[in-house]
N, C-alpha and C. Protein backbone atom coordinates (compact mmCIF):
# COMPACT_ATOMS: atom_id res chain seq x y z
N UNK A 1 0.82 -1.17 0.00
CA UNK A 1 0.00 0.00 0.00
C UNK A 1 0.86 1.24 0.00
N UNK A 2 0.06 2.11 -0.57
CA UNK A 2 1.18 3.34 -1.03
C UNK A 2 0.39 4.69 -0.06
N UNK A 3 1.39 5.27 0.67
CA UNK A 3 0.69 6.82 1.33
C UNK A 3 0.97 7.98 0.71
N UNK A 4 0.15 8.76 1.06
CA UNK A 4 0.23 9.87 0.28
C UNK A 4 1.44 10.52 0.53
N UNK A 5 2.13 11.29 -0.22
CA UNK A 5 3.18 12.02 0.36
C UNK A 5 2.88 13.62 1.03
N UNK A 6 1.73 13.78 0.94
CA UNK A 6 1.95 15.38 1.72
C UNK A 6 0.57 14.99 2.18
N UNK A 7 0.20 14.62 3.64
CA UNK A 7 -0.98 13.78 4.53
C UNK A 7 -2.03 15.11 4.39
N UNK A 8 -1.22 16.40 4.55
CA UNK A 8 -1.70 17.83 4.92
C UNK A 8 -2.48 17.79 3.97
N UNK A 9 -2.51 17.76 2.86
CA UNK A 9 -3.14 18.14 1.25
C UNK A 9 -4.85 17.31 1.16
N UNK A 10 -4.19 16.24 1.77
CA UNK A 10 -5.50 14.67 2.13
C UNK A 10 -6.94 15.34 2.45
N UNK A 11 -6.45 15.98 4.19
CA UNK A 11 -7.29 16.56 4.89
C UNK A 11 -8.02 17.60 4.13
N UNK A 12 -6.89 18.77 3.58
CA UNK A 12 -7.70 19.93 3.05
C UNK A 12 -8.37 19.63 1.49
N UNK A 13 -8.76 18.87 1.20
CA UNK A 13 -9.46 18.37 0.21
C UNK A 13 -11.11 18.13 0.77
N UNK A 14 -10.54 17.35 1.87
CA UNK A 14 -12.23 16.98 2.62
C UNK A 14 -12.27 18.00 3.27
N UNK A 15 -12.12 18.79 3.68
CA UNK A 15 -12.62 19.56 4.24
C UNK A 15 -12.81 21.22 3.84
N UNK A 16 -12.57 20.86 2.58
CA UNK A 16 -13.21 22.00 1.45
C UNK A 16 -14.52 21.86 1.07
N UNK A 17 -15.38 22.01 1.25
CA UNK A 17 -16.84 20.99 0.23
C UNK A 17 -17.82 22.26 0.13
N UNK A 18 -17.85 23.43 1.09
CA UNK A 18 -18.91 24.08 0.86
C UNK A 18 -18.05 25.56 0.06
N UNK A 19 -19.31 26.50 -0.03
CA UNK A 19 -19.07 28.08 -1.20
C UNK A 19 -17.94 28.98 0.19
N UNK A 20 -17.27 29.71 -0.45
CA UNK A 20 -16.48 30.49 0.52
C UNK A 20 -17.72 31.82 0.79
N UNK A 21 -17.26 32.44 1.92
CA UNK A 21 -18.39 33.60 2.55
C UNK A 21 -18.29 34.52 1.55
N UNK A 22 -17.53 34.75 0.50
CA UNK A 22 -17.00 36.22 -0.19
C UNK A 22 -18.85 35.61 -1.51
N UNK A 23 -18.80 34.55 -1.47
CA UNK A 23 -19.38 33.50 -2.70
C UNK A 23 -21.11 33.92 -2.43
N UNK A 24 -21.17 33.68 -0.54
CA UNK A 24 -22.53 33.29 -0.28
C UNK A 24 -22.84 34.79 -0.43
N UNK A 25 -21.88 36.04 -0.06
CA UNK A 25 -21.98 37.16 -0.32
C UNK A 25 -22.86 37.76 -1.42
N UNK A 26 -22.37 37.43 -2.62
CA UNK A 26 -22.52 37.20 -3.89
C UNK A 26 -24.02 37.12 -4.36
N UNK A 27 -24.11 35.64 -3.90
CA UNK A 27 -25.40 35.55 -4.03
C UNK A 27 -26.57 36.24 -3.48
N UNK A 28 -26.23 35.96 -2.25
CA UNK A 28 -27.02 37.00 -1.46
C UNK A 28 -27.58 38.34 -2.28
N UNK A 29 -26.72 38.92 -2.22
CA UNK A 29 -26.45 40.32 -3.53
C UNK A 29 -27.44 39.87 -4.61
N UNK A 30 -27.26 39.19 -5.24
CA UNK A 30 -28.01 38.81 -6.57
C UNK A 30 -29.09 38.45 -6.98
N UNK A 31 -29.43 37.20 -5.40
CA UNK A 31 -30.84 37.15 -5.19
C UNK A 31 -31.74 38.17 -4.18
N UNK A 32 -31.00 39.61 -3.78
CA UNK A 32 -31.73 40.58 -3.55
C UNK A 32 -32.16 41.12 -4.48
N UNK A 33 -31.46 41.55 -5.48
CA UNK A 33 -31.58 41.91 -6.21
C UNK A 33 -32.32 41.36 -7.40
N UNK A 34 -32.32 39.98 -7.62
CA UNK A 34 -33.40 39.72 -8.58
C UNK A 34 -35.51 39.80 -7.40
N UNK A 35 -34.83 39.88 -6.38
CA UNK A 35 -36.16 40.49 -5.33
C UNK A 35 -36.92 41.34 -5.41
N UNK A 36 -35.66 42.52 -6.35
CA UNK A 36 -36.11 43.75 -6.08
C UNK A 36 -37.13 43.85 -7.75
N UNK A 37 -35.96 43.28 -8.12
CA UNK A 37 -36.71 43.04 -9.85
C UNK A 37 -37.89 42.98 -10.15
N UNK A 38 -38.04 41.83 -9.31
CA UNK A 38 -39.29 40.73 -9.56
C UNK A 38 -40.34 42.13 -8.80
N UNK A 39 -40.37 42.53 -7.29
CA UNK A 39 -41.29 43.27 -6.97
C UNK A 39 -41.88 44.43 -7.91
N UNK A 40 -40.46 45.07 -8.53
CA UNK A 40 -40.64 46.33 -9.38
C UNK A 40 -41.71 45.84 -10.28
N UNK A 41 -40.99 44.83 -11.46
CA UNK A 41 -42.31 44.33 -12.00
C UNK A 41 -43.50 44.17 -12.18
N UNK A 42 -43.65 42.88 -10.33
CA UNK A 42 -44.99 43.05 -10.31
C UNK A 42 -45.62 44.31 -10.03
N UNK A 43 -45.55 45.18 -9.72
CA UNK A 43 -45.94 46.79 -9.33
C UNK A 43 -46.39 47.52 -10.55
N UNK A 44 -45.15 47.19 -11.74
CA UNK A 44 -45.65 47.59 -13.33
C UNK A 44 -47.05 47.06 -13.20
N UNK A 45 -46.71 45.58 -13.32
CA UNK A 45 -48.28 44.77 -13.65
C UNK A 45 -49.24 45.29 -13.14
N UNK A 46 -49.15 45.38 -12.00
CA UNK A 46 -50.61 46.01 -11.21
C UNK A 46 -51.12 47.44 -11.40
N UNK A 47 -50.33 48.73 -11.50
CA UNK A 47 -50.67 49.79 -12.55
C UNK A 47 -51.52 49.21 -13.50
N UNK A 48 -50.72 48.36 -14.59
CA UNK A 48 -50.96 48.02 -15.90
C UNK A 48 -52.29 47.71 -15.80
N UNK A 49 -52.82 46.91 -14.94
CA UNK A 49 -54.27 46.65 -14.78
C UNK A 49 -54.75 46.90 -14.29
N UNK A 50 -54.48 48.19 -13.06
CA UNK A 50 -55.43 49.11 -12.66
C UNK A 50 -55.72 49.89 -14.03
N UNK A 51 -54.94 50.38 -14.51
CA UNK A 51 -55.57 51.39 -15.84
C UNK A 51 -56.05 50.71 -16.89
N UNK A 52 -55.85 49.35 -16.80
CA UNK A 52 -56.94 48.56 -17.91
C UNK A 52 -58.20 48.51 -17.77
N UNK A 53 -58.42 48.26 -16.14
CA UNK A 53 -59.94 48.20 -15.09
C UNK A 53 -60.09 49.80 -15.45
N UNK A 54 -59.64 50.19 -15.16
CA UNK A 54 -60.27 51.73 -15.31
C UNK A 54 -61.07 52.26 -16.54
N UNK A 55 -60.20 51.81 -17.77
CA UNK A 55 -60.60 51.99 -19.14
C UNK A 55 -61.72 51.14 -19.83
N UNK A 56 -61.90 50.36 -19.06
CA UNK A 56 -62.86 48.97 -19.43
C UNK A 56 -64.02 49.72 -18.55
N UNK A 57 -63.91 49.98 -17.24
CA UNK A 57 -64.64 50.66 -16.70
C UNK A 57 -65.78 52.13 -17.40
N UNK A 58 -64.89 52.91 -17.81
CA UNK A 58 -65.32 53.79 -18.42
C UNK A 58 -65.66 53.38 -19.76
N UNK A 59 -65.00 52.69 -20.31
CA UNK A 59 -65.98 52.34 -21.53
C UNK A 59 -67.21 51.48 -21.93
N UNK A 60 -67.96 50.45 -20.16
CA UNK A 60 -68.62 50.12 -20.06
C UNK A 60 -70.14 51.17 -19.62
N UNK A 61 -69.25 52.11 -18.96
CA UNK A 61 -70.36 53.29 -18.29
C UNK A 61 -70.98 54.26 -19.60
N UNK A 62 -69.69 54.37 -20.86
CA UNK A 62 -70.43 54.75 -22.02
C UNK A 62 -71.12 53.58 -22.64
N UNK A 63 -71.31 52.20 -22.86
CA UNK A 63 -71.95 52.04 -23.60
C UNK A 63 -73.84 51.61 -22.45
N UNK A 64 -73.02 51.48 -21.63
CA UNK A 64 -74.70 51.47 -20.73
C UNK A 64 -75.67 52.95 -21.02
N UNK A 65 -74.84 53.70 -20.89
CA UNK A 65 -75.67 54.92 -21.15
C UNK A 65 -75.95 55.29 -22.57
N UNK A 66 -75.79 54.65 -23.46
CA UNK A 66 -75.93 54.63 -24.67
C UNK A 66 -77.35 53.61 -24.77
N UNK A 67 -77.00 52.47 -23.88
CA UNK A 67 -78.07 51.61 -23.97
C UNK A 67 -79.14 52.08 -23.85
N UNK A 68 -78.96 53.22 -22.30
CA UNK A 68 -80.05 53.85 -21.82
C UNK A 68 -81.15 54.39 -22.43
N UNK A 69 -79.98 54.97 -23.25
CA UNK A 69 -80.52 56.45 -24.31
C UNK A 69 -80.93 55.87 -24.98
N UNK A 70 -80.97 54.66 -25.87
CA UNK A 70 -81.55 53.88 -26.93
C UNK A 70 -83.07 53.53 -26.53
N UNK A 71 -83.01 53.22 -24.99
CA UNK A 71 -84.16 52.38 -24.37
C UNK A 71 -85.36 53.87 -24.18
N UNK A 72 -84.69 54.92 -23.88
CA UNK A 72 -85.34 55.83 -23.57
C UNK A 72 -86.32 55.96 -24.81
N UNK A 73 -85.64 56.40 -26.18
CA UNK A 73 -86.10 57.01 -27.42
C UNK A 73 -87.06 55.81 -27.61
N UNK A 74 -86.96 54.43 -27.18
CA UNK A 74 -87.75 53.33 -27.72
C UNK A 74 -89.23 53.35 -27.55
N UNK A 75 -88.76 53.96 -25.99
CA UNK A 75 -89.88 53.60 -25.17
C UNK A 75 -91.02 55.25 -25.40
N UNK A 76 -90.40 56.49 -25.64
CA UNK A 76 -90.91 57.68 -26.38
C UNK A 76 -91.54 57.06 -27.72
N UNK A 77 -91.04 56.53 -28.39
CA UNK A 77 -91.68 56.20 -29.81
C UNK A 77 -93.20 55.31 -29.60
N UNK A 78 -93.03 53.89 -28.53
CA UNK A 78 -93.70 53.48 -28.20
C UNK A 78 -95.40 54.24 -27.56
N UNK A 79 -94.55 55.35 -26.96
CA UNK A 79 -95.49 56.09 -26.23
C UNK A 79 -96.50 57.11 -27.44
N UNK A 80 -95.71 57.40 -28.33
CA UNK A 80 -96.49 58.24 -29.19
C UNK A 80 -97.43 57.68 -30.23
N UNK A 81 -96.84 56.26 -30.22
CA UNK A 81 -97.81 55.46 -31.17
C UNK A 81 -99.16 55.26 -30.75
N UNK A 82 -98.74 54.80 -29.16
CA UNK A 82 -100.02 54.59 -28.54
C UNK A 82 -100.81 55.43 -28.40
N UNK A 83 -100.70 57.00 -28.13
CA UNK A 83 -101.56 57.97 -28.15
C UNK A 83 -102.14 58.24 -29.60
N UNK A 84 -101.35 58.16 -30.47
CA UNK A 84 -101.92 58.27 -32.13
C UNK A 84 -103.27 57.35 -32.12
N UNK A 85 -103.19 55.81 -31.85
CA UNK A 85 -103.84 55.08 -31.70
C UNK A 85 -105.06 55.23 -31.11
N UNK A 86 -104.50 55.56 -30.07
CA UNK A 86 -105.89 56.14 -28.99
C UNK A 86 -106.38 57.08 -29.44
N UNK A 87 -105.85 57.67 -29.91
CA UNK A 87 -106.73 59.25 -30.74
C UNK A 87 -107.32 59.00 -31.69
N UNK A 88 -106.68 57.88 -32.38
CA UNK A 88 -107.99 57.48 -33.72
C UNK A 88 -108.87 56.29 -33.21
N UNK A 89 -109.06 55.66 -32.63
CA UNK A 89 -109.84 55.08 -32.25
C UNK A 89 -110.35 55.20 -30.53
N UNK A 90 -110.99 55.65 -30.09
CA UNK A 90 -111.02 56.21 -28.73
C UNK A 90 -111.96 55.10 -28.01
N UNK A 91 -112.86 55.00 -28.41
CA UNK A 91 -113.83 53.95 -28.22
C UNK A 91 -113.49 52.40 -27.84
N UNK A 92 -112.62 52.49 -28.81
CA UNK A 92 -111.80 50.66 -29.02
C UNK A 92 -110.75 50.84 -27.99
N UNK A 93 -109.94 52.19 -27.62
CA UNK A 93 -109.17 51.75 -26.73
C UNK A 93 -109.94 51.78 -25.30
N UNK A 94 -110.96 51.90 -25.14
CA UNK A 94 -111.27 52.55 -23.96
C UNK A 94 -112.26 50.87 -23.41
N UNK A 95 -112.61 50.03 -24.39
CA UNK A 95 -113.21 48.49 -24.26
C UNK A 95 -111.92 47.92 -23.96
N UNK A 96 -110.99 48.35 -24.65
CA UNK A 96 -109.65 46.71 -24.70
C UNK A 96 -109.15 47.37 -23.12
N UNK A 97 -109.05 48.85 -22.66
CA UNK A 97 -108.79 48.95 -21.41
C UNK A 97 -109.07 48.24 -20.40
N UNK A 98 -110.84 48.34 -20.33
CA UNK A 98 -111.78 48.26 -19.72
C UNK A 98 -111.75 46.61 -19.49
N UNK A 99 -111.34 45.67 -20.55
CA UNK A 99 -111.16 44.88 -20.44
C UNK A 99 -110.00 43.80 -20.28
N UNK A 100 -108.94 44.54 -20.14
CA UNK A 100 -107.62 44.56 -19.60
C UNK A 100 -107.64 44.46 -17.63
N UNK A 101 -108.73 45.55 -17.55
CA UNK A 101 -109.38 45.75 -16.03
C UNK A 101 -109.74 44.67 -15.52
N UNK A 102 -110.87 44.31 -15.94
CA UNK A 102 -111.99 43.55 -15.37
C UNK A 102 -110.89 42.12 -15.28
N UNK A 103 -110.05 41.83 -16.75
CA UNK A 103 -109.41 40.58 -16.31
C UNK A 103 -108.13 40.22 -15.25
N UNK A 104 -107.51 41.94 -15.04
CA UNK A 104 -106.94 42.40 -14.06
C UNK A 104 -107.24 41.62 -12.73
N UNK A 105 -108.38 42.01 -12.48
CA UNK A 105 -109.52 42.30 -11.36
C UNK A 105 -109.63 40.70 -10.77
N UNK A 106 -110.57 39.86 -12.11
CA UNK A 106 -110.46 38.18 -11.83
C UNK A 106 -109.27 37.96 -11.22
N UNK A 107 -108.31 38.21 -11.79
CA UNK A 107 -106.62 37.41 -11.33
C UNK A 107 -106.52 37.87 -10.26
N UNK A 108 -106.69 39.10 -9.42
CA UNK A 108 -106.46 39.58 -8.44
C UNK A 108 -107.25 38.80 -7.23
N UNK A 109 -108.47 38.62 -7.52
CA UNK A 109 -109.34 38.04 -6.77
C UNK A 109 -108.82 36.31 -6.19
N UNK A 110 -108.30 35.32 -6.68
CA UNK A 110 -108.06 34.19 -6.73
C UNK A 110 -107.10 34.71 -5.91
């Protein structure tokens, strides 16, 4: 069997195995810093979609009120027909009322 010639060299081999402090330093450093990254980022993101919500927002509030306005004029048109109607026939609307009533009236009763 053969020995090593310098025993000293043996030891400091095994007992090298982990990063030196200058190393863990390093990292440390780097993965703060990709910390800081990553937060900055997400922070973009969340702006980014607060002002998306915002714009989606407001462009939902114009088209509801557009809806509105559509429903409004519908329901004006509706209204003027019916008075035309009623004005030319006064008689006929005043039976289909009358009888709109009375069947009103049955349903109510039950």
């Amino acid at each position: 069997m053969t020995t090593p010639s310098n025993p000293s060299r043996a030891n400091e081999a095994t007992t090298t195995t982990g990063p030196s402090s200058s190393s863990m330093g390093t990292l440390r450093d780097q993965a703060q810093e990709s910390g800081r990254d990553v937060a900055h980022r997400v922070q973009q993101v969340g702006e980014e979609i607060a002002e998306r919500a915002q714009h989606l927002s407001q462009q939902g509030r114009e088209i509801a009120s557009e809806y509105y306005q559509q429903g409004r004029e519908q329901a004006t048109i509706w209204e003027h027909q019916l008075e035309e109607q009623i004005r030319a026939k006064p008689i006929q609307s005043l039976l289909i009322a009358g009888g709109i009533g009375l069947v009103l009236g049955l349903l109510c009763r039950r």
